[in-house]
PDB file of N, CA and C in Angstrom:
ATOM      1  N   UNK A   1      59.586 -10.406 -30.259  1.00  0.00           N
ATOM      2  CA  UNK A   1      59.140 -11.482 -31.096  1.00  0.00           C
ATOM      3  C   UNK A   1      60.245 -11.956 -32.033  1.00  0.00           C
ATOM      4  N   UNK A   2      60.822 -10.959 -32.939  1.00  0.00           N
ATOM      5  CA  UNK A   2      61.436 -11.178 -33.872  1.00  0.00           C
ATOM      6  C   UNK A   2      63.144 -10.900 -32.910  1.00  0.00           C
ATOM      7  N   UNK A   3      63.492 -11.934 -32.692  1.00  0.00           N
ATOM      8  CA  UNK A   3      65.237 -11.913 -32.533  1.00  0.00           C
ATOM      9  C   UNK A   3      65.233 -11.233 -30.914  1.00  0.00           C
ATOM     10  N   UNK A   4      64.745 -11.312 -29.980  1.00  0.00           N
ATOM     11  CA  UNK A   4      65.029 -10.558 -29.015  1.00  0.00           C
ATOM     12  C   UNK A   4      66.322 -10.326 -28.089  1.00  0.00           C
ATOM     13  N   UNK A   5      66.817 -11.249 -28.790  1.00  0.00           N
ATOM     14  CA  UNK A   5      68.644 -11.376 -27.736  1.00  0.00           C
ATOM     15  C   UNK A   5      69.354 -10.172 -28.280  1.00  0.00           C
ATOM     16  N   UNK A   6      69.244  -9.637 -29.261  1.00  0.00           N
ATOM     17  CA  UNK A   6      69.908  -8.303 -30.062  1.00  0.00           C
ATOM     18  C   UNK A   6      69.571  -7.119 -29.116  1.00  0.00           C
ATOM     19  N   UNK A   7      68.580  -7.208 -28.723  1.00  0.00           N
ATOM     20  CA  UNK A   7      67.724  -5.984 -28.185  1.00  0.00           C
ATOM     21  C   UNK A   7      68.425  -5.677 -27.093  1.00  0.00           C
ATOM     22  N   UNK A   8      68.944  -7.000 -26.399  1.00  0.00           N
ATOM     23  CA  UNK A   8      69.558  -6.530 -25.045  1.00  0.00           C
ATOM     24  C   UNK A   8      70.648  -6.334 -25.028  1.00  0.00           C
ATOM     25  N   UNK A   9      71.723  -6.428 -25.747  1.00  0.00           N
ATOM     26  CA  UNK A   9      73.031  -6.640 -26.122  1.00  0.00           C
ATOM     27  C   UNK A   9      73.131  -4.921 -26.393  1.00  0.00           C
ATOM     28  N   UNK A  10      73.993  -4.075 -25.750  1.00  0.00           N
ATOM     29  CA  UNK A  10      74.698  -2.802 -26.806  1.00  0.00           C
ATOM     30  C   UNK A  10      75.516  -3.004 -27.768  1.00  0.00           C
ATOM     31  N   UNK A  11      75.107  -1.875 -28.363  1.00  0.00           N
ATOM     32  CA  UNK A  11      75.436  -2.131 -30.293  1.00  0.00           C
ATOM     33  C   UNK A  11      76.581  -1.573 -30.173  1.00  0.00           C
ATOM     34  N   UNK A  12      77.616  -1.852 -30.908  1.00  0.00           N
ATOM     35  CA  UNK A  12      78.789  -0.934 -30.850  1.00  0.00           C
ATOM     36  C   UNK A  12      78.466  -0.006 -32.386  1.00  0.00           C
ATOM     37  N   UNK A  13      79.167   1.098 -32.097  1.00  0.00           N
ATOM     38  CA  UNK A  13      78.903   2.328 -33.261  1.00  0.00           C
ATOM     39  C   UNK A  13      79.657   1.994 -34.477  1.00  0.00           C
ATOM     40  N   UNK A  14      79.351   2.475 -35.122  1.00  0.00           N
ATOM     41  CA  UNK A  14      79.620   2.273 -36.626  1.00  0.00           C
ATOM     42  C   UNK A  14      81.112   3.170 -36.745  1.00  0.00           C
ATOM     43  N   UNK A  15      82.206   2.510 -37.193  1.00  0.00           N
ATOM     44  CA  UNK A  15      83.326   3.171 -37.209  1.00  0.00           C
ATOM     45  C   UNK A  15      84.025   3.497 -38.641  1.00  0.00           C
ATOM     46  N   UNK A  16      83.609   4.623 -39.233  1.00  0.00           N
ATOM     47  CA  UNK A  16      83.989   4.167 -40.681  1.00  0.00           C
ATOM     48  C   UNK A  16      85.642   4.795 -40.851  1.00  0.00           C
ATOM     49  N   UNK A  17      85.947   6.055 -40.240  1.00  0.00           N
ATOM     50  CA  UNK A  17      87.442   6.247 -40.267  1.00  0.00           C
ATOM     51  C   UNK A  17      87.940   6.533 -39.070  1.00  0.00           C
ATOM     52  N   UNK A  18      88.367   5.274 -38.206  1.00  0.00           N
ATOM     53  CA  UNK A  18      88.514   5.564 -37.049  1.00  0.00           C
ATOM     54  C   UNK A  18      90.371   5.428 -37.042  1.00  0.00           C
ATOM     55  N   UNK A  19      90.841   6.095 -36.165  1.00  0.00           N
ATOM     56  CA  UNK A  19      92.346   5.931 -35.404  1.00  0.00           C
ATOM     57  C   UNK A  19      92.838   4.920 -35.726  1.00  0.00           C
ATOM     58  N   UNK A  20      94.086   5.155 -36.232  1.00  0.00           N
ATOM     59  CA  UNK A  20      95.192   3.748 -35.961  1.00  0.00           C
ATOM     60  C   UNK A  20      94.327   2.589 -36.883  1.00  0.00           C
ATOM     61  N   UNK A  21      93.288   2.620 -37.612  1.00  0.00           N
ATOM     62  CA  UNK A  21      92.708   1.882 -38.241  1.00  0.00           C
ATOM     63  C   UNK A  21      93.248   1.824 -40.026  1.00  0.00           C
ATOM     64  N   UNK A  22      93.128   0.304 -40.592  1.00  0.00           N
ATOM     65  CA  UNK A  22      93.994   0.044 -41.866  1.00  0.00           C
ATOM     66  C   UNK A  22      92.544  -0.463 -42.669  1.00  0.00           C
ATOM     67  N   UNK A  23      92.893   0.007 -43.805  1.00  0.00           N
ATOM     68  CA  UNK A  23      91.702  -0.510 -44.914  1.00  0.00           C
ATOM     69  C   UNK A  23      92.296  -1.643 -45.978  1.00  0.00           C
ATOM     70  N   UNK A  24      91.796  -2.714 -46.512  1.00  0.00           N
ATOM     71  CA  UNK A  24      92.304  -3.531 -46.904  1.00  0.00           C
ATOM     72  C   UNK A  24      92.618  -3.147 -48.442  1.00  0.00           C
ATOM     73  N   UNK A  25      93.463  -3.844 -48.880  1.00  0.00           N
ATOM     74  CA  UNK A  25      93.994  -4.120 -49.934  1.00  0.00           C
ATOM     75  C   UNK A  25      92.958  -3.684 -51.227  1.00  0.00           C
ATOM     76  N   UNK A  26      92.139  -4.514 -51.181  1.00  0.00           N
ATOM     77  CA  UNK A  26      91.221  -4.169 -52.447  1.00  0.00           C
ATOM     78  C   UNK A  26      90.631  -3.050 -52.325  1.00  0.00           C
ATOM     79  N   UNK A  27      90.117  -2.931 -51.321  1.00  0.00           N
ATOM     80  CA  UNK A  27      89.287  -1.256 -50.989  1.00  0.00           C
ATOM     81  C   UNK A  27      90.566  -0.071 -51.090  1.00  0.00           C
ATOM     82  N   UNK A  28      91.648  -0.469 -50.910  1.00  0.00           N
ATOM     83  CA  UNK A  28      92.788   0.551 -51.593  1.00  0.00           C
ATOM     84  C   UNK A  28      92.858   0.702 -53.336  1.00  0.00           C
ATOM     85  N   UNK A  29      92.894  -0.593 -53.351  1.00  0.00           N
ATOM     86  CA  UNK A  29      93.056  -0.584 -54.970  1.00  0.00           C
ATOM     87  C   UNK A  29      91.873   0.238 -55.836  1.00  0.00           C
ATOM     88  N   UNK A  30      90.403  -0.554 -55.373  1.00  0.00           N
ATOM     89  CA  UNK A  30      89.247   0.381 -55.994  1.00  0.00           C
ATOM     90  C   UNK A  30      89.348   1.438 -55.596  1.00  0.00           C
ATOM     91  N   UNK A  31      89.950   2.215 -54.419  1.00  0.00           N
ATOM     92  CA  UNK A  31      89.339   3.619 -54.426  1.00  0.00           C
ATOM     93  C   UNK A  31      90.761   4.642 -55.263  1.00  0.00           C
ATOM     94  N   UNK A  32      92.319   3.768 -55.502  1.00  0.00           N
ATOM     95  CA  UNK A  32      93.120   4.384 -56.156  1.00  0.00           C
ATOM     96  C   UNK A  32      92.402   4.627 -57.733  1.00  0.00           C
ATOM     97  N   UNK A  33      91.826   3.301 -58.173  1.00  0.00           N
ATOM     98  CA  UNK A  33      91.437   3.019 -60.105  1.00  0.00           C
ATOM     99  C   UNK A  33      90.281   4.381 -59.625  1.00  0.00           C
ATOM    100  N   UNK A  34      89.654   4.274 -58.905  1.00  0.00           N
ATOM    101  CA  UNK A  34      88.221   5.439 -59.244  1.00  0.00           C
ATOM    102  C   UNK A  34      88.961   6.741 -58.994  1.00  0.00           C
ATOM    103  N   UNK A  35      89.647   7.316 -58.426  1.00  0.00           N
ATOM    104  CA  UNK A  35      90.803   8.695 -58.788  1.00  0.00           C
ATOM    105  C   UNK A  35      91.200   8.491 -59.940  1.00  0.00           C
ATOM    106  N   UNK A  36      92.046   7.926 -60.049  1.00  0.00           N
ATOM    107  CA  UNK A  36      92.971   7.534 -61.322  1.00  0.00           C
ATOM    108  C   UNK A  36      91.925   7.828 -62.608  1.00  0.00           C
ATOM    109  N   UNK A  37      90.697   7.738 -62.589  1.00  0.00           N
ATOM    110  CA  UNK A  37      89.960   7.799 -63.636  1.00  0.00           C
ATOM    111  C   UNK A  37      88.927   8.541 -63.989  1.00  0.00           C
ATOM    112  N   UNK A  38      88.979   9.368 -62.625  1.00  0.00           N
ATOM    113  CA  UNK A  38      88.370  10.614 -62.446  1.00  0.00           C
ATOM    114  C   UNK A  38      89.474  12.134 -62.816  1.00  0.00           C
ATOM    115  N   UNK A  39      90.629  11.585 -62.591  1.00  0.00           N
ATOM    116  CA  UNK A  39      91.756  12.238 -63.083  1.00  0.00           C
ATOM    117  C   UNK A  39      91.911  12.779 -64.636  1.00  0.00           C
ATOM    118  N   UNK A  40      91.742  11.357 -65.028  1.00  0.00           N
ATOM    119  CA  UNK A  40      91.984  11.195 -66.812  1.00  0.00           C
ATOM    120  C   UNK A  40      90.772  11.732 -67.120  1.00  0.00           C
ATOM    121  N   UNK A  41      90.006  11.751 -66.312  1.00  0.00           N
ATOM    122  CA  UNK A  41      88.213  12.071 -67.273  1.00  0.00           C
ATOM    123  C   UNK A  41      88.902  13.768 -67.225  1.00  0.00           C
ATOM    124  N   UNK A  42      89.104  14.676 -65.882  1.00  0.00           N
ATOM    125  CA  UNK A  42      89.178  15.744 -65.462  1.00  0.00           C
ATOM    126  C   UNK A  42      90.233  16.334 -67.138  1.00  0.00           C
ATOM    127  N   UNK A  43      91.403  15.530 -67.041  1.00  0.00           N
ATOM    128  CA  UNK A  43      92.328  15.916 -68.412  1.00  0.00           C
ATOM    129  C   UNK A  43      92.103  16.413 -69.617  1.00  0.00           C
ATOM    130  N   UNK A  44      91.098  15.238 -69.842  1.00  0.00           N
ATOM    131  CA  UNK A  44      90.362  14.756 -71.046  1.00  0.00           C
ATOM    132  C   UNK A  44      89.182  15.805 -71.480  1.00  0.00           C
ATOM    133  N   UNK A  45      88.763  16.157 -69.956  1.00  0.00           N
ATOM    134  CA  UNK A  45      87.571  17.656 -70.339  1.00  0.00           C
ATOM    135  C   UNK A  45      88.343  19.143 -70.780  1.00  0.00           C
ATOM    136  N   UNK A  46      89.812  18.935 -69.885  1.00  0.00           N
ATOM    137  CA  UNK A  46      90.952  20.086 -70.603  1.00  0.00           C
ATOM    138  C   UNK A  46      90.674  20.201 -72.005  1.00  0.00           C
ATOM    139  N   UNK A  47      91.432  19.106 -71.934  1.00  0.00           N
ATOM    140  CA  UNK A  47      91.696  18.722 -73.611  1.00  0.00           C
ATOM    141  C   UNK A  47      90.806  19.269 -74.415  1.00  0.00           C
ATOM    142  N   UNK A  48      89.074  18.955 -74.221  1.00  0.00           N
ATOM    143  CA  UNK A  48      88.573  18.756 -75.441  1.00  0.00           C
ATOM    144  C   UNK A  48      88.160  20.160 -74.948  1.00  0.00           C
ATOM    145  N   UNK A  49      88.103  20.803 -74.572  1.00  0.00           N
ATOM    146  CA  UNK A  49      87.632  22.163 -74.119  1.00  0.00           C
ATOM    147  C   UNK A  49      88.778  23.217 -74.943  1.00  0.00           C
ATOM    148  N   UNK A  50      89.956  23.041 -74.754  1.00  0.00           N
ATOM    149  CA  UNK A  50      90.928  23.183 -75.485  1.00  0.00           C
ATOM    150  C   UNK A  50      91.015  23.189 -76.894  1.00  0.00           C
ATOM    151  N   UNK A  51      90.888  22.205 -76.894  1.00  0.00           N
ATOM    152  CA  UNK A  51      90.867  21.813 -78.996  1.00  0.00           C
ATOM    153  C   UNK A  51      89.099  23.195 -79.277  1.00  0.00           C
ATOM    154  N   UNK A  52      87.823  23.005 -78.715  1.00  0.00           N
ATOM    155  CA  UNK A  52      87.365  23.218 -79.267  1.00  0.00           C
ATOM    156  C   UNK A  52      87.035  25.422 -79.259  1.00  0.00           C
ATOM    157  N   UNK A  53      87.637  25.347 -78.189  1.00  0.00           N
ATOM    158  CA  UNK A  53      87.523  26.823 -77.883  1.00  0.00           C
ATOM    159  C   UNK A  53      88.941  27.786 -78.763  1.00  0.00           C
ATOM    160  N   UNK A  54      89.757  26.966 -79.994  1.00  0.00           N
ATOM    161  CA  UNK A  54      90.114  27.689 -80.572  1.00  0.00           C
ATOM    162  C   UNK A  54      89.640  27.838 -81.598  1.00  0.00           C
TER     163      UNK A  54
END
């Protein structure tokens, strides 16, 4: 009923880290800033763990 030309067609699989495959630019950039700031958070829990455990 709803869309039937899909039905007959094979689906190709979902490839999220496949071979020889490149991720773009921005999806590099966001996933460097979300390390990068999971980093500084990780430091930052040193730190204050530091200061307060003397």
């Amino acid at each position: 009923m709803l869309n039937q030309k899909n039905k007959t067609q094979p689906r190709e699989p979902l490839q999220l880290l496949s071979y020889n495959k490149y991720v773009t630019t921005r999806v590099g950039i966001i996933s460097l800033a979300g390390f990068s700031m999971a980093a500084l958070s990780l430091l930052l829990q040193f730190l204050n763990y530091g200061a307060i455990s003397v």
